[in-house]
Protein backbone atom coordinates (compact mmCIF):
# COMPACT_ATOMS: atom_id res chain seq x y z
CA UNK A 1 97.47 101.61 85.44
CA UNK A 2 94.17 99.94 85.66
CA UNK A 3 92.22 100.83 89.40
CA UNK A 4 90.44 98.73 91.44
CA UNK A 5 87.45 100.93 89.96
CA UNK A 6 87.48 99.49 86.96
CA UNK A 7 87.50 95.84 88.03
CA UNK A 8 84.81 96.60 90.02
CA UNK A 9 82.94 97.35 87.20
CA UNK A 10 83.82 94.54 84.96
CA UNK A 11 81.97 92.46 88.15
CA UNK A 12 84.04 90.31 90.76
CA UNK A 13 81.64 88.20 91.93
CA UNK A 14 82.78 84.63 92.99
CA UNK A 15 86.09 85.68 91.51
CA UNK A 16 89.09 84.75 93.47
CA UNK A 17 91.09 88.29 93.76
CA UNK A 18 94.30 88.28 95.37
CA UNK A 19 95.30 91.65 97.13
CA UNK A 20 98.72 92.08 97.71
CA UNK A 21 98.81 94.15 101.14
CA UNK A 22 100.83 95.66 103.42
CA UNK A 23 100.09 94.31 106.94
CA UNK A 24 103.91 94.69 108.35
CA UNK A 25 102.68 95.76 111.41
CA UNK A 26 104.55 96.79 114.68
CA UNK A 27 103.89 94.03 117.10
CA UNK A 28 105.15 93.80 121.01
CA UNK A 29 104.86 90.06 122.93
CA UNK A 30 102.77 89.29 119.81
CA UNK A 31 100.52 92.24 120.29
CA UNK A 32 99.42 95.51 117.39
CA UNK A 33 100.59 98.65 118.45
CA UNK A 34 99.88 100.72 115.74
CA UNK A 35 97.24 99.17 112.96
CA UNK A 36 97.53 101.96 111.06
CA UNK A 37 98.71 100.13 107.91
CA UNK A 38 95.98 97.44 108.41
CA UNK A 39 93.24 100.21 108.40
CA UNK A 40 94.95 101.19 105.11
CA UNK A 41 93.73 98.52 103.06
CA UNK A 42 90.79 97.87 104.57
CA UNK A 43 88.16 100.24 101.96
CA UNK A 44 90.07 97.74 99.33
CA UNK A 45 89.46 94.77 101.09
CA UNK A 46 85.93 95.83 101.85
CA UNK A 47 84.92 97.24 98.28
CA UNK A 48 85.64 93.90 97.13
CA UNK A 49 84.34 91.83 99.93
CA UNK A 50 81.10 94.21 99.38
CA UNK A 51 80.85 93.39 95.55
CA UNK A 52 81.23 89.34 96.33
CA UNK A 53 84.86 88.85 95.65
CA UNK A 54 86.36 85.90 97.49
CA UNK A 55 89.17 87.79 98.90
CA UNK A 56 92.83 86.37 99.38
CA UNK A 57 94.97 89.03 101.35
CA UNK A 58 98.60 88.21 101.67
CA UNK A 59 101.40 90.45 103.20
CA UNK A 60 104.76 90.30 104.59
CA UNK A 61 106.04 90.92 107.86
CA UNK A 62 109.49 91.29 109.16
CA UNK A 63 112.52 90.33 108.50
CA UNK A 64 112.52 86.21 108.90
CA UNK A 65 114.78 84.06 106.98
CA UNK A 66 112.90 82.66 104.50
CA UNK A 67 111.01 80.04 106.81
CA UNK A 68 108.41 80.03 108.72
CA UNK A 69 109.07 81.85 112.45
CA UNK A 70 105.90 82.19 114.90
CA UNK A 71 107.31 85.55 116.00
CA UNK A 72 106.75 87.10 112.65
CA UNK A 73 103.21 85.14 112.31
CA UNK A 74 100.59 87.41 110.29
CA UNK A 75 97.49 85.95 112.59
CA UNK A 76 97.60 88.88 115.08
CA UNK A 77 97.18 90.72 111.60
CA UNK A 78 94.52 88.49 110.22
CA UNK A 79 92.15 88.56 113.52
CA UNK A 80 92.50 92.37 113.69
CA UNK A 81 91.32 92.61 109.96
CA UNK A 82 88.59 90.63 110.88
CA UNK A 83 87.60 92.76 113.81
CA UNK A 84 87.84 95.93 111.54
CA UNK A 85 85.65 94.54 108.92
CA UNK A 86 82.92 93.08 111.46
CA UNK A 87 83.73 89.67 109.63
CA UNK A 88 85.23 86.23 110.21
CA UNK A 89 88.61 86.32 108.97
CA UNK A 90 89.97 82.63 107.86
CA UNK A 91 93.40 82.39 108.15
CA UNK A 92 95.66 79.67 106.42
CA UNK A 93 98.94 79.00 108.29
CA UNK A 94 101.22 78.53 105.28
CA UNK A 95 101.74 80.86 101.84
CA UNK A 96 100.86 77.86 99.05
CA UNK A 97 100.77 75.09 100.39
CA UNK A 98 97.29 72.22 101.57
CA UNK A 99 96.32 75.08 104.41
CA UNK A 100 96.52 78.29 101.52
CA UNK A 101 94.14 75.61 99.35
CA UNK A 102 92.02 75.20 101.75
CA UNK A 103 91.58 78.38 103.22
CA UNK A 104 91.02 79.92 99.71
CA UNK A 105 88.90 76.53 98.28
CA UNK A 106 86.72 77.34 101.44
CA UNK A 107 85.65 80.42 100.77
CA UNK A 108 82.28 81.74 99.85
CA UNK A 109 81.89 85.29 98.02
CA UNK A 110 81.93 87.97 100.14
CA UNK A 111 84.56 86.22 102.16
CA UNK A 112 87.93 86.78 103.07
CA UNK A 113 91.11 84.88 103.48
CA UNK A 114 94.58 85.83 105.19
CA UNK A 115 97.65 83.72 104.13
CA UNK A 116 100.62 83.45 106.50
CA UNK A 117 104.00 85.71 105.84
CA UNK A 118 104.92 85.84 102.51
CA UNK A 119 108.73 85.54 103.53
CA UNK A 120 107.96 82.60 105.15
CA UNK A 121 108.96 81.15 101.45
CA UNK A 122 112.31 81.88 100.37
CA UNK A 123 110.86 82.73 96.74
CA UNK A 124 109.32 85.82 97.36
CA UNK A 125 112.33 87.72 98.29
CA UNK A 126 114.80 85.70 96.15
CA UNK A 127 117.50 87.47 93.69
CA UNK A 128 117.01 84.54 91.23
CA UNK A 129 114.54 85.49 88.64
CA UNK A 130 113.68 81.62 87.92
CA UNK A 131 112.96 80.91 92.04
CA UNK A 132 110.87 84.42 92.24
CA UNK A 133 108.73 83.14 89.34
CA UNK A 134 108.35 80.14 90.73
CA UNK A 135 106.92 80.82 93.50
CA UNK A 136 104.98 83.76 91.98
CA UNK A 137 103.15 80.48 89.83
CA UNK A 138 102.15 78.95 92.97
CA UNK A 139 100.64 82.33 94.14
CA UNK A 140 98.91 82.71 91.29
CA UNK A 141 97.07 79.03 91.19
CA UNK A 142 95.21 80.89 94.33
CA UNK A 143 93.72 83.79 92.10
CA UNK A 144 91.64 84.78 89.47
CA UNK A 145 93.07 88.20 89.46
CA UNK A 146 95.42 90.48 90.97
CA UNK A 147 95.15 94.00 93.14
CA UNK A 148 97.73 95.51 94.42
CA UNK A 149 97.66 97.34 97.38
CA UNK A 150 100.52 97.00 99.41
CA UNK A 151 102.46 100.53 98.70
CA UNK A 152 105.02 100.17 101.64
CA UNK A 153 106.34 97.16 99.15
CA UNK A 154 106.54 98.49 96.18
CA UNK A 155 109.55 99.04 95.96
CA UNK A 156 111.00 95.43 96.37
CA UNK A 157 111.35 93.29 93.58
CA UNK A 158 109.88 90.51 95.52
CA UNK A 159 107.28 87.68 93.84
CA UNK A 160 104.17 88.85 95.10
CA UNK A 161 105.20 93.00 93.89
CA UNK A 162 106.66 92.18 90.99
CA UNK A 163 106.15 88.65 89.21
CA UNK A 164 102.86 87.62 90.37
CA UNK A 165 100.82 90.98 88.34
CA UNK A 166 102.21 89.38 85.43
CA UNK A 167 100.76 86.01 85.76
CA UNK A 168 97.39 87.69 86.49
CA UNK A 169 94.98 90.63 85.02
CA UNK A 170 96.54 93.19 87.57
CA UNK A 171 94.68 96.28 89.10
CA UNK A 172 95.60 98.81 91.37
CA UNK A 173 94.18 99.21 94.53
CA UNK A 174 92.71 102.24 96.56
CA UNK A 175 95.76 103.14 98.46
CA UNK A 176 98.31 102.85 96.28
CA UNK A 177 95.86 104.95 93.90
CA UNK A 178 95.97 107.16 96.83
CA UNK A 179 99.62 107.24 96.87
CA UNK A 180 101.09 107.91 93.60
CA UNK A 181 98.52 110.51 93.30
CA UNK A 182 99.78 112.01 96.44
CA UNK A 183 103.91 111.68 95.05
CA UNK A 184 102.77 113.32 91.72
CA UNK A 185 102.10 116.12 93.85
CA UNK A 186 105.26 116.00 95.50
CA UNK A 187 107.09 115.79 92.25
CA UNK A 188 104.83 117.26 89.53
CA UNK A 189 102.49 119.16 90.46
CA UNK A 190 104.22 121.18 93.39
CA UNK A 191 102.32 124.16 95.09
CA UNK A 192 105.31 126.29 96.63
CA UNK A 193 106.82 127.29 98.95
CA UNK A 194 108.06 123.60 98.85
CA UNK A 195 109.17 122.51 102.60
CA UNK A 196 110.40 119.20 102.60
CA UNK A 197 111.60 118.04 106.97
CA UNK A 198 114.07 115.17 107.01
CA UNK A 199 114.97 113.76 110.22
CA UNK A 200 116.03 110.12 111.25
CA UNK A 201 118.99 108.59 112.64
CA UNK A 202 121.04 108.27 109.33
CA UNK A 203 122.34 110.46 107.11
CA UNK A 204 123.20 107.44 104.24
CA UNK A 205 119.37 106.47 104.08
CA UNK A 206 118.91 110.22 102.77
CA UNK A 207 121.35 111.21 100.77
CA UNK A 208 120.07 109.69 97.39
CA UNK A 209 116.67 112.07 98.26
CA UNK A 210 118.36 115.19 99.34
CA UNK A 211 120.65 115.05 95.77
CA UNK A 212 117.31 114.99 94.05
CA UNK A 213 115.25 117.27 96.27
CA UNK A 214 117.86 120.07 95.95
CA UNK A 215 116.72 120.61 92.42
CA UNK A 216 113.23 120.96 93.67
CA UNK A 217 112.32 122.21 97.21
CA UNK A 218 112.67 125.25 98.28
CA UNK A 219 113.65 124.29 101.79
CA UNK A 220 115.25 121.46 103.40
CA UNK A 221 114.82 121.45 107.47
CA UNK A 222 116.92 118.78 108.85
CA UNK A 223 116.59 117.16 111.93
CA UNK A 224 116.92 113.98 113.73
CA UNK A 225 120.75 111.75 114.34
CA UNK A 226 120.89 112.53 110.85
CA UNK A 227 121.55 116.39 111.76
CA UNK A 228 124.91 115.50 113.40
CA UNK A 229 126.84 114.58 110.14
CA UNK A 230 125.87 117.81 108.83
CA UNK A 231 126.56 120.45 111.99
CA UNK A 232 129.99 117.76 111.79
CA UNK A 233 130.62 118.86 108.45
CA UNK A 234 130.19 122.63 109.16
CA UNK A 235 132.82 121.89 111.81
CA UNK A 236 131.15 121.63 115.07
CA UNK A 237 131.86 118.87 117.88
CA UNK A 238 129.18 116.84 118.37
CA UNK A 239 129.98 115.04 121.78
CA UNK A 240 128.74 111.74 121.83
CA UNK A 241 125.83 111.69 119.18
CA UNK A 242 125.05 110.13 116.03
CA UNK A 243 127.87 110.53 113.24
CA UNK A 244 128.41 108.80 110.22
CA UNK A 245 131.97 110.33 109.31
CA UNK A 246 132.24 108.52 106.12
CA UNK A 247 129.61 110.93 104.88
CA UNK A 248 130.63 114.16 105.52
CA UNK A 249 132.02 115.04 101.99
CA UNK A 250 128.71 114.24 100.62
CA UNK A 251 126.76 116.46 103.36
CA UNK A 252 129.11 119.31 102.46
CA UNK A 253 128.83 118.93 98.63
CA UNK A 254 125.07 119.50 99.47
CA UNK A 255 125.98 122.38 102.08
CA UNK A 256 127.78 123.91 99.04
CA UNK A 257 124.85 122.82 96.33
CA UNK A 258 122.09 124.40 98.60
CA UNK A 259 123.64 127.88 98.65
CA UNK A 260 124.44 127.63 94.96
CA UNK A 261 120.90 126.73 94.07
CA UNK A 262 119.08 129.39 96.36
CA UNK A 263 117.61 126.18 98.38
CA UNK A 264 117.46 127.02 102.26
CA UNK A 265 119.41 124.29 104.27
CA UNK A 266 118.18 124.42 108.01
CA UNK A 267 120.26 122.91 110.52
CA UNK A 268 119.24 122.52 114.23
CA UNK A 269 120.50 125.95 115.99
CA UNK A 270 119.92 124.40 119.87
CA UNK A 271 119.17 120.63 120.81
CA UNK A 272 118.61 118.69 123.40
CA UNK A 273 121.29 116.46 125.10
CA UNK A 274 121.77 113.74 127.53
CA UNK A 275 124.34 111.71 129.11
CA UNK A 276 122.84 108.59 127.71
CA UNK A 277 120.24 107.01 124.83
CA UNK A 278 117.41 106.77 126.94
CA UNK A 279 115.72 104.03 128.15
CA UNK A 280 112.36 103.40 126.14
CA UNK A 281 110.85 100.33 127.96
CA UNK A 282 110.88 101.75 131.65
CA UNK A 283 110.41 105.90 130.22
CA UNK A 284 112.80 106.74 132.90
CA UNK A 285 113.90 110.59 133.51
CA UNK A 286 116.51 111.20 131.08
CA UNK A 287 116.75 115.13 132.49
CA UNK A 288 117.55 116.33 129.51
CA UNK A 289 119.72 119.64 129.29
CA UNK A 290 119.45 122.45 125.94
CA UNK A 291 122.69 123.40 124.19
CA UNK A 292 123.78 125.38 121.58
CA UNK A 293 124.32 123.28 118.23
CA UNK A 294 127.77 124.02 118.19
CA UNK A 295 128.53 123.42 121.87
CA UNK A 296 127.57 119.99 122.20
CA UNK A 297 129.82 118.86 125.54
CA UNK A 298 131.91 115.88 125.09
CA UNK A 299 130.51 112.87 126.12
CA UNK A 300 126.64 114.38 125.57
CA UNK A 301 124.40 112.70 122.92
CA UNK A 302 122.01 115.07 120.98
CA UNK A 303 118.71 113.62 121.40
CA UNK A 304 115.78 116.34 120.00
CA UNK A 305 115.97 119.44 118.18
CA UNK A 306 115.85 122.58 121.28
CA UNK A 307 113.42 124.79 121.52
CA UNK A 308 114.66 127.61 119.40
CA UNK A 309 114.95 124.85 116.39
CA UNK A 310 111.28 123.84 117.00
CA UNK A 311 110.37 128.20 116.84
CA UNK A 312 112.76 128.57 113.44
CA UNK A 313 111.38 125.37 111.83
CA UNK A 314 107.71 125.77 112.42
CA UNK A 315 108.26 129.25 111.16
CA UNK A 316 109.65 128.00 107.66
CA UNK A 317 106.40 125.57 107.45
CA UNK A 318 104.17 128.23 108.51
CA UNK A 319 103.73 129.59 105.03
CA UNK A 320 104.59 126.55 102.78
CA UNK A 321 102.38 125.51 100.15
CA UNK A 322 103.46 121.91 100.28
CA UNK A 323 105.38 120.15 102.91
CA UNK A 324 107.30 116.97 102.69
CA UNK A 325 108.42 115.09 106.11
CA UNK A 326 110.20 112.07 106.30
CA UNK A 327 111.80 111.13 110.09
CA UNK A 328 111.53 112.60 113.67
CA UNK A 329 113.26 115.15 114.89
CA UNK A 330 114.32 112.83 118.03
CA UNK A 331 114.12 109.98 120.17
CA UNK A 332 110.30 110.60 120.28
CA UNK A 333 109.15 107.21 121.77
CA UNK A 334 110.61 108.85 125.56
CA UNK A 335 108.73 111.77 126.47
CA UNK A 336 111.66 113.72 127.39
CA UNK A 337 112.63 114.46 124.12
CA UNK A 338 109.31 114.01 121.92
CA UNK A 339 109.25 117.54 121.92
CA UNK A 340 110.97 118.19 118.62
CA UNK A 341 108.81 115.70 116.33
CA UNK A 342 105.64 117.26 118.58
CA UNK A 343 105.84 120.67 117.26
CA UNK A 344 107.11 119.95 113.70
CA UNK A 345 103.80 117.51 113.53
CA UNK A 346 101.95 120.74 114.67
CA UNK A 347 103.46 123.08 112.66
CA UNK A 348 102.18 120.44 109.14
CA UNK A 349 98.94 120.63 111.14
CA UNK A 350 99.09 124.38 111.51
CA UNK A 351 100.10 124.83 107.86
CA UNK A 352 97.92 125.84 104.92
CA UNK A 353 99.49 123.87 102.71
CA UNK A 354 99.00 120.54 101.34
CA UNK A 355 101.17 118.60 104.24
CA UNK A 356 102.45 114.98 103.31
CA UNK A 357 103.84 112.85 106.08
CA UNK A 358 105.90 110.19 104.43
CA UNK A 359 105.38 107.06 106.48
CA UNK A 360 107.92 104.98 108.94
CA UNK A 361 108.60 106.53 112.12
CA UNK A 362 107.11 110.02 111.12
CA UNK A 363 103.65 108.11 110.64
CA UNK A 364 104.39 106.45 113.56
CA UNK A 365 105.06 109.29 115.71
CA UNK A 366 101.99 110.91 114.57
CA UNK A 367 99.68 108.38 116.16
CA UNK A 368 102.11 107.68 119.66
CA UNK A 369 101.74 111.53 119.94
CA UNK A 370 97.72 111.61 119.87
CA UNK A 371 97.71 113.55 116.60
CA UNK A 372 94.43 113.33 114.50
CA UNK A 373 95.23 112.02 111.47
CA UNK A 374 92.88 113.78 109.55
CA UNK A 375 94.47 116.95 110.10
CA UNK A 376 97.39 116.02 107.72
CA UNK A 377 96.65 115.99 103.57
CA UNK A 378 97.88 112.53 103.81
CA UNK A 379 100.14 110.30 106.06
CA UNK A 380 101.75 107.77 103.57
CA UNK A 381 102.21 103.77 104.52
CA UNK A 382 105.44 103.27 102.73
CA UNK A 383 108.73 105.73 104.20
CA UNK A 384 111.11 103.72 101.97
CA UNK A 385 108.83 104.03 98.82
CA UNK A 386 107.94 107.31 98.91
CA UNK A 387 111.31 108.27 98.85
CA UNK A 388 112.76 106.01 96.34
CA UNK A 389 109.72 107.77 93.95
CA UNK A 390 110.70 111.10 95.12
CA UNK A 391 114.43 110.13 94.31
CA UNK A 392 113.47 109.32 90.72
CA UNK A 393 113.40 105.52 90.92
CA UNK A 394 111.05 103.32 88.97
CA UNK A 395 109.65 101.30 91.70
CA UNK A 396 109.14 97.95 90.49
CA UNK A 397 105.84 97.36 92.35
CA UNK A 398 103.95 100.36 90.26
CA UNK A 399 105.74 99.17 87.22
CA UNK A 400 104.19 95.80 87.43
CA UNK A 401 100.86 97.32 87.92
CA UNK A 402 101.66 99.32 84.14
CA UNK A 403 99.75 97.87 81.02
């Protein structure tokens, strides 16, 4: 895999480099509130920018249907780029057609361009190998060459991660150099104890990760909605909360492979419950009461890991030599039950080891909670891609980046 480096060296000036980004952004009534995946690319954007590049970042964002919808519009993503490089940002308000042209015809080196949402075309997310390329074509009559940089989509077989590198000489940028180097870790080069935390509401978005990781951590601390399936399938009642039944003979295979392989499997021993989800826009009391994890009341909704769970888990991380986490503990955007993800984020912080948080709602949660990032070995920009690599999978977006 060819870096961003070594293009850089070859010369980019007045070249047309396309930089496939990650800008997929949390907006609220068409406001950021959380750039952190913006500030990701930005030393790539920059470097280039710096060595007289003309600069054509595209990205998705959301979920729209394949045409163009101003609620998932990348220009709230395009202005703050240009506010974080101290730069005029242009920003063209389709993905190939006369505004792309112009936008990218019109710039001088040194500049930089922003094209609207990628899945504003139904071609970049198509499963038709023939519409994919064809779109990935008109991409690539915008570009000299190709960096990719936008790790939270690597692992989509979409146009602009997997076609368009083909149609161009492909580099990778800084953060998803970053990244893989960071995975290897996680995979290859593993300083133990090996702590891997897994929260988040379901247990089905896990399971593929947990089969693999049982092979190779040394302790899986599980927390979030996701932790109800499993106290389920040690036969507790879980009131009200989060259950995915159909799931339960896989969670108690992996009950069963955990003790078998020596792995500890830490379930929540108290948690927080309430009569209700909470409501996140108004932060309203939810007057939250602690229970035993197996004497959840009927009709009460486990919301955060209790306090002992936040003692026994930050205990386990306390002496790890690498630590893994993937998903909050809770329903950490009300403040009555932040609690849980709090303390596990200060326990990484607290830890000697090389500490990983593995993007999504974890990376998320570390910024709403005030945490300084730099206090973490790395907070990754892609949840879903970091553990599809730690499951095993080739990721489509790094493969395209291969020579």
């Amino acid at each position: 895999m060819k870096t961003i480096d070594e293009l850089l060296s070859e010369g980019v000036a007045g070249k047309r480099v396309f930089v496939r980004a990650d800008l997929n952004v949390p907006l609220a009534d068409g406001l950021i509130t959380d750039d952190g995946r913006i500030r990701a690319v930005l030393p790539t954007v920059k470097a280039l920018a710096d060595a007289g590049a003309k600069v054509v970042v595209a990205s998705h964002l959301g979920r729209p249907k394949g045409a163009p919808d101003p609620a998932f519009s990348l220009l709230p993503a395009a202005e703050r780029l240009g506010e974080l490089l101290g730069a005029p940002v242009a920003f063209a308000q389709d993905t190939v057609g006369p505004a792309a042209h112009d936008a990218v015809d019109g710039l001088q080196p040194g500049q930089v361009a922003v094209i609207e949402n990628l899945r504003f075309n139904p071609g970049e997310t198509a499963k038709d190998d023939a519409e994919r390329g064809e779109f990935a074509d008109r991409l690539a009559a915008l570009a000299d060459v190709y960096v990719g940089d936008g790790f939270g989509a690597v692992h989509r077989k979409h146009a602009s991660v997997y076609d368009l590198p083909a149609r161009l000489l492909h580099y990778a940028g800084y953060l998803i150099a970053t990244e893989v180097g960071v995975l290897r870790k996680l995979t290859a080069d593993v300083r133990r104890p090996y702590a891997v935390v897994l929260g988040g509401a379901k247990v089905s978005d896990k399971l593929a990760v947990i089969d693999e990781l049982l092979g190779k951590a040394d302790r899986l601390l599980i927390g979030g909605g996701m932790a109800y399936t499993f106290l389920k399938a040690k036969g507790y009642e879980v009131g009200g909360s989060l259950l995915q039944e159909d799931q339960i003979p896989a969670v108690t295979e992996y009950l069963e492979r955990a003790e078998k392989n020596g792995v500890e499997l830490l379930l929540p021993v108290d948690v927080l419950v309430g009569p209700e989800f909470p409501d996140l826009k108004t932060k309203a009391p939810a007057n939250p009461s602690t229970v035993a994890a197996d004497a959840i009341p009927e009709g009460r909704l486990g919301l955060d890991i209790g306090p002992a769970t936040r003692k026994l888990y930050a205990s386990k991380l306390a002496d790890a030599g690498t630590v893994f986490w993937n998903g909050p503990m809770g329903v950490f955007e009300h403040p009555d039950y932040a609690e849980g993800t709090k303390e596990v984020a200060q326990a990484l912080v607290d830890s000697p080891g090389f500490t990983v948080v593995g993007g999504g709602d974890s990376a998320a949660a570390v910024r709403t909670l005030g945490f300084d990032e730099s206090a973490f070995g790395h907070i990754s920009t892609g949840g879903g891609a970091s553990l599809e690599y730690l499951e095993g999978k080739t990721l489509p977006g790094l493969a395209a980046l291969e020579d």
